[in-house]
Protein backbone atom coordinates (compact mmCIF):
# COMPACT_ATOMS: atom_id res chain seq x y z
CA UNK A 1 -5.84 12.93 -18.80
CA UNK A 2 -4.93 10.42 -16.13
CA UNK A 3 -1.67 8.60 -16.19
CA UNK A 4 -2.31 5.30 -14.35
CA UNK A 5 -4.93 2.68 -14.15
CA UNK A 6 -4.18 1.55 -10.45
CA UNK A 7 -6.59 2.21 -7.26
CA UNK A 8 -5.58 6.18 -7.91
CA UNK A 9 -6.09 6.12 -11.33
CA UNK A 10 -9.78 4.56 -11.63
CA UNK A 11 -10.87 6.50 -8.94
CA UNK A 12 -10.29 10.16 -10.26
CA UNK A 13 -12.01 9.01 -13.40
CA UNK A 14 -14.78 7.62 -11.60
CA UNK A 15 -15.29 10.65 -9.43
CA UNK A 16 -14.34 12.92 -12.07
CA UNK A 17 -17.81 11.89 -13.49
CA UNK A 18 -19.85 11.61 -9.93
CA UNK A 19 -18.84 15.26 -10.02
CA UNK A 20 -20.30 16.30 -13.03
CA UNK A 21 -17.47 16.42 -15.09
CA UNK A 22 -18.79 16.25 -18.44
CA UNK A 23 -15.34 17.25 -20.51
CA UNK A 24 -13.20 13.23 -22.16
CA UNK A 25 -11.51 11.44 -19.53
CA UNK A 26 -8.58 9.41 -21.19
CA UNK A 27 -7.31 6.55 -18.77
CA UNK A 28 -3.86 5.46 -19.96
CA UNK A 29 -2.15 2.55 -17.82
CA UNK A 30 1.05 0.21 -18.58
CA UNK A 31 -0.40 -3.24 -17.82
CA UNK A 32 -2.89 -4.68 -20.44
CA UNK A 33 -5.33 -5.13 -17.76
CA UNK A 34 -8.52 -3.33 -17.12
CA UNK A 35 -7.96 -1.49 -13.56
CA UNK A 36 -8.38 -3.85 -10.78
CA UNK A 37 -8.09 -4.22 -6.77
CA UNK A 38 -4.49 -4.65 -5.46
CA UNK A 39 -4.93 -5.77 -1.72
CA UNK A 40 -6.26 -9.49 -2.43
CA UNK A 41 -3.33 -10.11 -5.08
CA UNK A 42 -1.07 -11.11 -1.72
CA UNK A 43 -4.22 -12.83 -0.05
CA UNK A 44 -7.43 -14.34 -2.03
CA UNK A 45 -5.81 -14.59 -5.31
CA UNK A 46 -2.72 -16.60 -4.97
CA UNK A 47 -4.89 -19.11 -2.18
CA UNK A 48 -6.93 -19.51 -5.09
CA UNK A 49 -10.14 -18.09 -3.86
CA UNK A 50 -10.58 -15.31 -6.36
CA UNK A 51 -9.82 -15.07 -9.87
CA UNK A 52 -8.66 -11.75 -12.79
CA UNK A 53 -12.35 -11.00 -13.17
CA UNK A 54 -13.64 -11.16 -9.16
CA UNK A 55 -10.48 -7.95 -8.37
CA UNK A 56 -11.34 -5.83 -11.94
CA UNK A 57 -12.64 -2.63 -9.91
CA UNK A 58 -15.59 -2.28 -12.58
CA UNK A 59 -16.29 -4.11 -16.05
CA UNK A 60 -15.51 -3.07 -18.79
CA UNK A 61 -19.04 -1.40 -19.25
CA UNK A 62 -18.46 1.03 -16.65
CA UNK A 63 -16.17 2.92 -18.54
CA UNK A 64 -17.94 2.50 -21.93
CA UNK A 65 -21.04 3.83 -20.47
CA UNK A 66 -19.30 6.42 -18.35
CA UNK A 67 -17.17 7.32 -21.57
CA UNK A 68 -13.99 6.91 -20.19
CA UNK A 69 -11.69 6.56 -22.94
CA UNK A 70 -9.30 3.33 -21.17
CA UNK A 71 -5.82 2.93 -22.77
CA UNK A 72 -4.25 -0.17 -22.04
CA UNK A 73 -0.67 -1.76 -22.20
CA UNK A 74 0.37 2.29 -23.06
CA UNK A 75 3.11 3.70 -21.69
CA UNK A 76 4.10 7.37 -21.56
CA UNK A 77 7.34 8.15 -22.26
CA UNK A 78 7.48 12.07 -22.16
CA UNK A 79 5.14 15.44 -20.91
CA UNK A 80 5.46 18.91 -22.71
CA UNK A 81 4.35 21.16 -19.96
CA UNK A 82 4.58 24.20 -22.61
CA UNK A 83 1.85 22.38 -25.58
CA UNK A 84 -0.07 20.46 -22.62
CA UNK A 85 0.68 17.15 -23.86
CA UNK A 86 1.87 14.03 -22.94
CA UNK A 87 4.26 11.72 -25.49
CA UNK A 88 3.22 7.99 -25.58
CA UNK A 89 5.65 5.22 -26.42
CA UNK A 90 3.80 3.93 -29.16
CA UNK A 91 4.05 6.89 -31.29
CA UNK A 92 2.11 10.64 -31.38
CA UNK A 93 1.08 12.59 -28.43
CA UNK A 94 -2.27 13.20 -26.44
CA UNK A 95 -3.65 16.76 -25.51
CA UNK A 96 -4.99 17.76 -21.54
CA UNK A 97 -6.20 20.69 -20.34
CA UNK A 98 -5.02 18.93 -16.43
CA UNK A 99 -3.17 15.67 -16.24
CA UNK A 100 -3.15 13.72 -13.05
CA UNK A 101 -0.21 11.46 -12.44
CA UNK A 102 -1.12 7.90 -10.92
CA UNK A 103 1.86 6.05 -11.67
CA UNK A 104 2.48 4.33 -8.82
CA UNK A 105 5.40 2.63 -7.58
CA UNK A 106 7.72 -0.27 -8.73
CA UNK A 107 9.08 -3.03 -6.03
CA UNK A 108 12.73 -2.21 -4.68
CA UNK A 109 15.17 -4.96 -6.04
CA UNK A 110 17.37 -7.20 -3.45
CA UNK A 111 20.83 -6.38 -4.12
CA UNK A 112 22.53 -9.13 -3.75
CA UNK A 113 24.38 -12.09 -5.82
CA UNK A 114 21.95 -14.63 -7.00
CA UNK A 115 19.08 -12.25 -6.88
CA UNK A 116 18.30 -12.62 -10.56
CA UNK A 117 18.39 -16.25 -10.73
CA UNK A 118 15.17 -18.37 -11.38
CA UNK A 119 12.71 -18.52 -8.67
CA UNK A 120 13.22 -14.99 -6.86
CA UNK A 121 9.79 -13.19 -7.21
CA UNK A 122 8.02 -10.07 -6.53
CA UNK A 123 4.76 -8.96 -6.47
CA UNK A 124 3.56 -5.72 -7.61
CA UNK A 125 1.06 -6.80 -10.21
CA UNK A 126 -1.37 -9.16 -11.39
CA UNK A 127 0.84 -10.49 -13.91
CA UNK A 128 3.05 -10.91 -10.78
CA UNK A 129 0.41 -12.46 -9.09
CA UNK A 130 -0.49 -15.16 -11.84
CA UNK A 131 3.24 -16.57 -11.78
CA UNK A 132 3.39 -16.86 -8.28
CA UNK A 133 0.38 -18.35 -7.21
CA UNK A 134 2.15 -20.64 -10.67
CA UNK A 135 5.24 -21.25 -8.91
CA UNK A 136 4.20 -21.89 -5.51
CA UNK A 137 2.46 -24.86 -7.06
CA UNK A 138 5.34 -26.81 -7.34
CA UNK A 139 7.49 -25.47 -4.57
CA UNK A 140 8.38 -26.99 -1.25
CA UNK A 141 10.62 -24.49 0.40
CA UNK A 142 9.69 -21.26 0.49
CA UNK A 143 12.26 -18.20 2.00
CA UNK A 144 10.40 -14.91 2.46
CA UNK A 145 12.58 -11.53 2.50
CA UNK A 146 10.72 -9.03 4.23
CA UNK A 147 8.80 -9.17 7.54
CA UNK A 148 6.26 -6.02 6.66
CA UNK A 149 2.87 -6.37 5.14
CA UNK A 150 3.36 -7.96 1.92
CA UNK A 151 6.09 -10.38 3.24
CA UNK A 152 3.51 -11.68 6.06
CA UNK A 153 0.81 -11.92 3.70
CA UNK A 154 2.63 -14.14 1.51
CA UNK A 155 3.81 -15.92 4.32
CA UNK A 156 0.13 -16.38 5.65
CA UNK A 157 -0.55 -17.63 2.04
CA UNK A 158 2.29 -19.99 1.05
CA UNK A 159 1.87 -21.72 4.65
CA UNK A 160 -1.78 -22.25 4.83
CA UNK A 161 -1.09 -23.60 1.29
CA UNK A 162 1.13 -26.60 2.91
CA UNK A 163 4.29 -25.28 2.15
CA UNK A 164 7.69 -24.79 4.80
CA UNK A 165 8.23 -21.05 5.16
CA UNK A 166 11.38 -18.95 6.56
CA UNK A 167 10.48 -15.26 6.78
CA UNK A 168 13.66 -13.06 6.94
CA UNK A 169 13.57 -9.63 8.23
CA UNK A 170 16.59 -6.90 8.77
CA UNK A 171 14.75 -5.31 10.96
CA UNK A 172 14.72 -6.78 14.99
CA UNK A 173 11.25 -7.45 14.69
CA UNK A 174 8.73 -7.73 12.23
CA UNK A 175 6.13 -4.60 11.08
CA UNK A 176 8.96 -2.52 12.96
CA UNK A 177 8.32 0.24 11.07
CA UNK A 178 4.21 0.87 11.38
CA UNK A 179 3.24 -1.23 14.80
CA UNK A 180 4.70 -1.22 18.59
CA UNK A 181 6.52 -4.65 19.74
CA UNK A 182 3.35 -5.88 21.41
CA UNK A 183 1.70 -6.06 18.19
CA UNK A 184 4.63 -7.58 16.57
CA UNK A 185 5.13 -9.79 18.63
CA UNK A 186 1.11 -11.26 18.26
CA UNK A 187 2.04 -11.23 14.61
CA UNK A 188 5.09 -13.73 15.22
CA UNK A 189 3.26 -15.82 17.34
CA UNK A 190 0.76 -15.98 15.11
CA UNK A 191 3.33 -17.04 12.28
CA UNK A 192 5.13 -19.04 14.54
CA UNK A 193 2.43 -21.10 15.80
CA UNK A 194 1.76 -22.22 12.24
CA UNK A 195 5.13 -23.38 11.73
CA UNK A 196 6.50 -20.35 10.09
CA UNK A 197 9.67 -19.94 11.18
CA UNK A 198 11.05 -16.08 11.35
CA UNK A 199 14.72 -14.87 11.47
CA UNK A 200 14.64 -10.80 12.39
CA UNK A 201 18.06 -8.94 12.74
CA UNK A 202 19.48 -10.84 9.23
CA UNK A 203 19.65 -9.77 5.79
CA UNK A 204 20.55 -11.57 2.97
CA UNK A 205 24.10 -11.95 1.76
CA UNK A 206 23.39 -13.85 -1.12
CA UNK A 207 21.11 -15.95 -3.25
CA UNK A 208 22.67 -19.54 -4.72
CA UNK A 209 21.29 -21.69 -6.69
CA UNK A 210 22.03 -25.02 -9.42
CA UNK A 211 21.44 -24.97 -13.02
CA UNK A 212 19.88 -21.16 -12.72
CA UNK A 213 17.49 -22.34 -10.28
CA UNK A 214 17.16 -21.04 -6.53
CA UNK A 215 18.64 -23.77 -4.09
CA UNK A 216 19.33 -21.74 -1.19
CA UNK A 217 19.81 -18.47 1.05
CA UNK A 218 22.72 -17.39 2.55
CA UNK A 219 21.77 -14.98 5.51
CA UNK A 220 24.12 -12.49 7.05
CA UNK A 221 25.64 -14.30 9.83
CA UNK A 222 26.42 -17.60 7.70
CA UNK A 223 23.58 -19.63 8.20
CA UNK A 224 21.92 -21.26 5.15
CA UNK A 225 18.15 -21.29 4.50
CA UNK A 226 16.99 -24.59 1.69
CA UNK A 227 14.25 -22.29 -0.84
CA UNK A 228 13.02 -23.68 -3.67
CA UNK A 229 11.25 -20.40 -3.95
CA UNK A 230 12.02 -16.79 -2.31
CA UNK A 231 9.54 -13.76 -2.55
CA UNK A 232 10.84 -10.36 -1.89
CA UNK A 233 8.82 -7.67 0.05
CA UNK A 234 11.76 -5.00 1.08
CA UNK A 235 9.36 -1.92 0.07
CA UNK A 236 8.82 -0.03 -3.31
CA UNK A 237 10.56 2.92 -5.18
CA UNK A 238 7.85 5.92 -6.21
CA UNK A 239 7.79 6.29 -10.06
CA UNK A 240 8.98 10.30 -10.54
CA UNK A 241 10.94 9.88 -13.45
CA UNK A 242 8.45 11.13 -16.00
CA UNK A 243 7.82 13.86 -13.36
CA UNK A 244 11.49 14.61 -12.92
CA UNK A 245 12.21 14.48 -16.76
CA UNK A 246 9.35 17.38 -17.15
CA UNK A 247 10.98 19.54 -14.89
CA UNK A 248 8.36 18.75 -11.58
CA UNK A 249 10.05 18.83 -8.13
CA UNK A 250 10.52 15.19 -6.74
CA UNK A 251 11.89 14.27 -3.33
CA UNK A 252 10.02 11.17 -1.52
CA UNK A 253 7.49 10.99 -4.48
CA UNK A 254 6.57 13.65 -6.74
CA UNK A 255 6.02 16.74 -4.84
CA UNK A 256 2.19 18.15 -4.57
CA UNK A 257 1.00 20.83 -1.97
CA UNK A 258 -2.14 20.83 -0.05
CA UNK A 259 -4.14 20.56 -3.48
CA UNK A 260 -2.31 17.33 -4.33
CA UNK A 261 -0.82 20.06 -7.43
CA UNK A 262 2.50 19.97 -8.50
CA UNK A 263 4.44 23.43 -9.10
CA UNK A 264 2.32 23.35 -12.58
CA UNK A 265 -0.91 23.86 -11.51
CA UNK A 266 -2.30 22.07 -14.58
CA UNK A 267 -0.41 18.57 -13.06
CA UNK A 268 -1.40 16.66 -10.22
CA UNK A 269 -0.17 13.74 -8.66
CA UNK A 270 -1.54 11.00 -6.10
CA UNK A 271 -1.54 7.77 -4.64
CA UNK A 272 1.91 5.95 -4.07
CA UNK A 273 4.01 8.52 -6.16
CA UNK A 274 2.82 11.54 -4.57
CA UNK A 275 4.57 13.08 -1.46
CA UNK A 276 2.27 15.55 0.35
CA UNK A 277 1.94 17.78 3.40
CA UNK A 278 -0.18 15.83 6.20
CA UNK A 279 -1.48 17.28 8.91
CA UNK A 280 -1.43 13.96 11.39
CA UNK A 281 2.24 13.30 10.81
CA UNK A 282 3.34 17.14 10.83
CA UNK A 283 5.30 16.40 8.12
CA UNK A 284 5.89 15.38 4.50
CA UNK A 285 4.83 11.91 3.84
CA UNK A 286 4.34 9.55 0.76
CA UNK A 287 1.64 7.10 1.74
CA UNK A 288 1.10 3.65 0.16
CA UNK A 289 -2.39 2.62 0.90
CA UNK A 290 -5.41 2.20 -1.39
CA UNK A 291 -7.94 4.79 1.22
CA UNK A 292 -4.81 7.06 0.62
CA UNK A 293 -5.39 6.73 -3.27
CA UNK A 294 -8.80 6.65 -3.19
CA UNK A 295 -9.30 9.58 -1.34
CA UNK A 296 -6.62 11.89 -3.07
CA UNK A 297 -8.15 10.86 -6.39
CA UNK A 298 -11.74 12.16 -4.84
CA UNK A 299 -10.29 15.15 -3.35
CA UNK A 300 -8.75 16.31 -6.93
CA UNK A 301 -11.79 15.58 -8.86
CA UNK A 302 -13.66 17.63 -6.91
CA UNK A 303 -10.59 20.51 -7.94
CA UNK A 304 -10.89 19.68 -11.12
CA UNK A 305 -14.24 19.67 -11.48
CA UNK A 306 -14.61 23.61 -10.02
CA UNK A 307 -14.45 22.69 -6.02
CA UNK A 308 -11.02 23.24 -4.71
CA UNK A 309 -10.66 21.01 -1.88
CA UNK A 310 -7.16 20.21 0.30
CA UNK A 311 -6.51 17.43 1.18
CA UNK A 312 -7.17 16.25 4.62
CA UNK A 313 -8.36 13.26 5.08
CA UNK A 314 -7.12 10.56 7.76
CA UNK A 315 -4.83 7.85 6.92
CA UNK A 316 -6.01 4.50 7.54
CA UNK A 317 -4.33 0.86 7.15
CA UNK A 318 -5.55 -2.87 6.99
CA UNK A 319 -3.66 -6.13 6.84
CA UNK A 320 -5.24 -9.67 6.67
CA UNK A 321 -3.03 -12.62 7.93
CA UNK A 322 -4.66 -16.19 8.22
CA UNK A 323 -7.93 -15.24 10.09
CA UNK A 324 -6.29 -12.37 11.63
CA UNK A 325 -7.80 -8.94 10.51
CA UNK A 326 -5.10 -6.01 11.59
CA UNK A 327 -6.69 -2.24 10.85
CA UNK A 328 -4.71 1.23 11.70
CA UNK A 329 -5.85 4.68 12.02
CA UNK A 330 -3.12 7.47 11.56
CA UNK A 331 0.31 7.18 12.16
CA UNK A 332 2.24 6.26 15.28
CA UNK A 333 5.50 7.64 14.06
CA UNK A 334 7.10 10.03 16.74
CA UNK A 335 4.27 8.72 19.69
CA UNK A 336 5.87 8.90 22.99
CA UNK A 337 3.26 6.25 24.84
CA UNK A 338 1.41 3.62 24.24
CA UNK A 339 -1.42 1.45 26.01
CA UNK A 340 -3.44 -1.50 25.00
CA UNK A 341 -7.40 -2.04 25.42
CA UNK A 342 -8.10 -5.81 25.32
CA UNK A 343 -6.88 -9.07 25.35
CA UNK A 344 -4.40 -10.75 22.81
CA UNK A 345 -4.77 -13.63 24.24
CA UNK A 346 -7.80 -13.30 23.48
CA UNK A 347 -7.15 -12.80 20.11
CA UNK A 348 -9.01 -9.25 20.69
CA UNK A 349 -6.40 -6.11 21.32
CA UNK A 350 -6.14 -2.52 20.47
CA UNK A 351 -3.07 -0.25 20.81
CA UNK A 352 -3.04 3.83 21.47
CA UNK A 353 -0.94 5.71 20.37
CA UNK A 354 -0.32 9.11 21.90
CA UNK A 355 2.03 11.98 21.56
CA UNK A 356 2.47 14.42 24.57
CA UNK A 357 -1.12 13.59 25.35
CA UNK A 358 -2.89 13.58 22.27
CA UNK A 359 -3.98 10.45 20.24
CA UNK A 360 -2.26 9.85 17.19
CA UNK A 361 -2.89 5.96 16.27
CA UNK A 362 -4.93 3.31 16.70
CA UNK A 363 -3.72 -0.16 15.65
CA UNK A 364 -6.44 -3.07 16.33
CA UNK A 365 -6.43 -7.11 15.78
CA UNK A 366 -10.13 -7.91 15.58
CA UNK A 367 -11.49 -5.18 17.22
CA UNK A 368 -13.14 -3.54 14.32
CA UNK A 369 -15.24 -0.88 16.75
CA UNK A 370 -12.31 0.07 17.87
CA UNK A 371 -10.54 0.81 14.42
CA UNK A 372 -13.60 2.91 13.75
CA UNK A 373 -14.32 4.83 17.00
CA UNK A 374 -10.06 5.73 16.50
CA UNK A 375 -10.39 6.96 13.58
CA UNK A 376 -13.06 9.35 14.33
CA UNK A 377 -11.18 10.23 17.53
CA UNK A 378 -8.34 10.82 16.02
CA UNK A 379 -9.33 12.67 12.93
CA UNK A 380 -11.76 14.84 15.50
CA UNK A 381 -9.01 15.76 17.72
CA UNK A 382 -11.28 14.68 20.48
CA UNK A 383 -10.00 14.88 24.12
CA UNK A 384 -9.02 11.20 24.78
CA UNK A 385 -6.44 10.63 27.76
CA UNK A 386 -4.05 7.61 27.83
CA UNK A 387 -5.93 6.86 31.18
CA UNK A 388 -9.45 6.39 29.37
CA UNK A 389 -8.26 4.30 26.36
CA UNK A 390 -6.96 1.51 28.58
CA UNK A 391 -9.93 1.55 30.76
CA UNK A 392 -12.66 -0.68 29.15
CA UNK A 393 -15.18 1.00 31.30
CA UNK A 394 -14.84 4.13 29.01
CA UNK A 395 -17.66 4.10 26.58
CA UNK A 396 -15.09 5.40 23.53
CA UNK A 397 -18.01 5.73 21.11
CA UNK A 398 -19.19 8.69 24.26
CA UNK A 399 -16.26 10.87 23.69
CA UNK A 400 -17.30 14.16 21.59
CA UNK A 401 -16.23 14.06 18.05
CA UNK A 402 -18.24 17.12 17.16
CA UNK A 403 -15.53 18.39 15.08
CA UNK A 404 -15.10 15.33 13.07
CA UNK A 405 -14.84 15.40 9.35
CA UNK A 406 -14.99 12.49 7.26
């Protein structure tokens, strides 16, 4: 039984059956769509160059022929850990001999006056999607809140689509979180050289607007942005409440081990909800990223279907702004230097990341070799010295990844 028809969701069904699991896979998921690709929803499919049916991550074929039983526009509403079922909302319950929880996340909510007026959108979902790639029709001024992936991405979109854009981050610069300044700052020339214009250190006080609508945003030191339309990227919020109200332990996301099991071994959880051990951050983490998803959902079908595996892959990242391709390989958090290989004037840069010596990160604009030599490096352990990265006489794609495992 799989709860959630996102990235996480499809693929444990998918690769429940790759594995040879030959037991009923039931697929239940919230939205009345068949499971489909996240990542262009902020890109291709508001610009208009791909449509509901081009982002479905298989027809609806695949899961007749692969028997996947595929319940959509269901909701469930309650788990009895004791009888192995789940409760849906639309009366009677479902049995499981092991239930993996894919729910996801939900977008965090701007707190402020106005934020519920007309014209102050998320996006989250393709229903999301549809009304503003709508909206942003008719509108003329557009104020962004948010200067991470999904804010930039919109941005990227709503400009190239003719439209005056404001992007307002808290933050002092934007993608402060996930990339060093130098990349930042690429990313707000980039922005800026379009005509975006982007306010970091500000927050917004409050949302006004005339007869319901959106007219304008009032930013935290008094000055007034003119927005016909705002879109809100401040992060999500993990969905653990089902977890939580069956008795699972939730911090971050619902808590899993090395497995990607929850304190009931018969429960699983993955993808956006799930907070796991990982070994590249030395820590706890809760990672939103479909190659996170994807590969959890591998890693427990291969559990479930008789091959315990942990969990151990490598994180990896991608953004896509105008013609600009961003990709990231682990996580920079705690890194204590960094040096660049390449140009970004040239349009052509790479950032490493290392802590006390060792690699953790690899961030790289249009160097795709790069991404994947990093990756490989880092996930290796190889011996890689600050020295050697910034040196483009280093053949990277030399250094001994024996140990590597993909």
């Amino acid at each position: 039984m799989i709860v959630g028809t996102g990235q996480a969701g499809f693929q444990t069904a998918a690769s429940l059956r790759s594995e040879g699991y030959a037991e009923p896979i039931t697929l239940i998921g919230e939205e009345p769509h068949i499971p489909y690709n996240r990542p262009p929803l902020s890109k291709g499919f508001v610009l208009g160059k791909q449509d509901a049916e081009s982002i479905e991550l298989r027809p609806v074929s695949f899961y007749q022929n692969h028997q996947i039983s595929l319940l959509c526009g269901e909701r469930v509403v309650g788990i009895s850990r004791a009888e192995r079922q789940i409760e849906i909302a639309s009366g009677g319950s479902l049995s499981y001999d092991s239930l993996v929880l894919a729910v996801g996340a939900r977008n965090r909510k701007l707190p402020v006056p106005g934020a519920d007026l007309d014209g102050v959108l998320y996006l989250r979902s393709l229903a999301e999607a549809i009304f503003i790639k709508k909206r942003i029709e008719d509108a003329r001024q557009i104020v962004v809140v948010g200067g991470g992936f999904i804010g930039l991405e919109l941005a990227a979109v709503a400009c190239s689509l003719g439209k005056s854009v404001t992007v307002v981050e808290a933050l002092p610069r934007v993608m402060a979180r996930v990339v060093a300044p130098i990349i930042s700052e690429f990313f707000r020339e980039l922005h800026t050289s379009r005509g975006v214009k982007i306010v970091c250190g500000a927050t917004v006080k409050e949302i006004r607007g005339s007869g319901g609508n959106v007219s304008e945003v009032v930013l935290s030191g008094g000055s007034m942005c003119p927005a016909d339309l705002v879109m809100v990227g401040i992060g999500v919020t993990p969905n653990v409440e089902l977890a939580e109200q069956s008795g699972l332990v939730v911090s971050n996301g619902i808590a899993v081990d090395e497995h990607l099991q929850t304190k009931d071994s018969n429960i699983f959880a993955i993808g956006d909800c799930a907070e796991y051990p990982n070994a590249f951050a030395g820590e706890r983490v809760r990672l939103e990223s479909v190659q996170n998803a994807a590969d959890q959902a591998q890693c427990i079908a291969m559990t479930i279907a008789g091959r315990k595996t942990k969990y151990n892959s490598l994180p990896w990242f991608w953004t896509d702004q105008y013609e600009i391709k961003l990709q990231m390989a682990g996580i920079s958090g705690g890194h204590d230097q960094v040096v660049t290989r390449g140009n970004a004037d040239a349009r052509k840069l790479s950032v490493f990341y290392f802590r006390s010596g060792k690699l953790i990160a690899v961030d790289s604009i249009n160097r795709p070799v790069d991404h994947m030599i990093g990756r490989k490096l880092i996930a290796s352990g190889a011996s890689l010295s600050p020295k050697e990265a910034a040196d483009e006489s280093v053949d990277l794609k030399r250094i001994p990844t024996d140990k590597y495992v993909h």
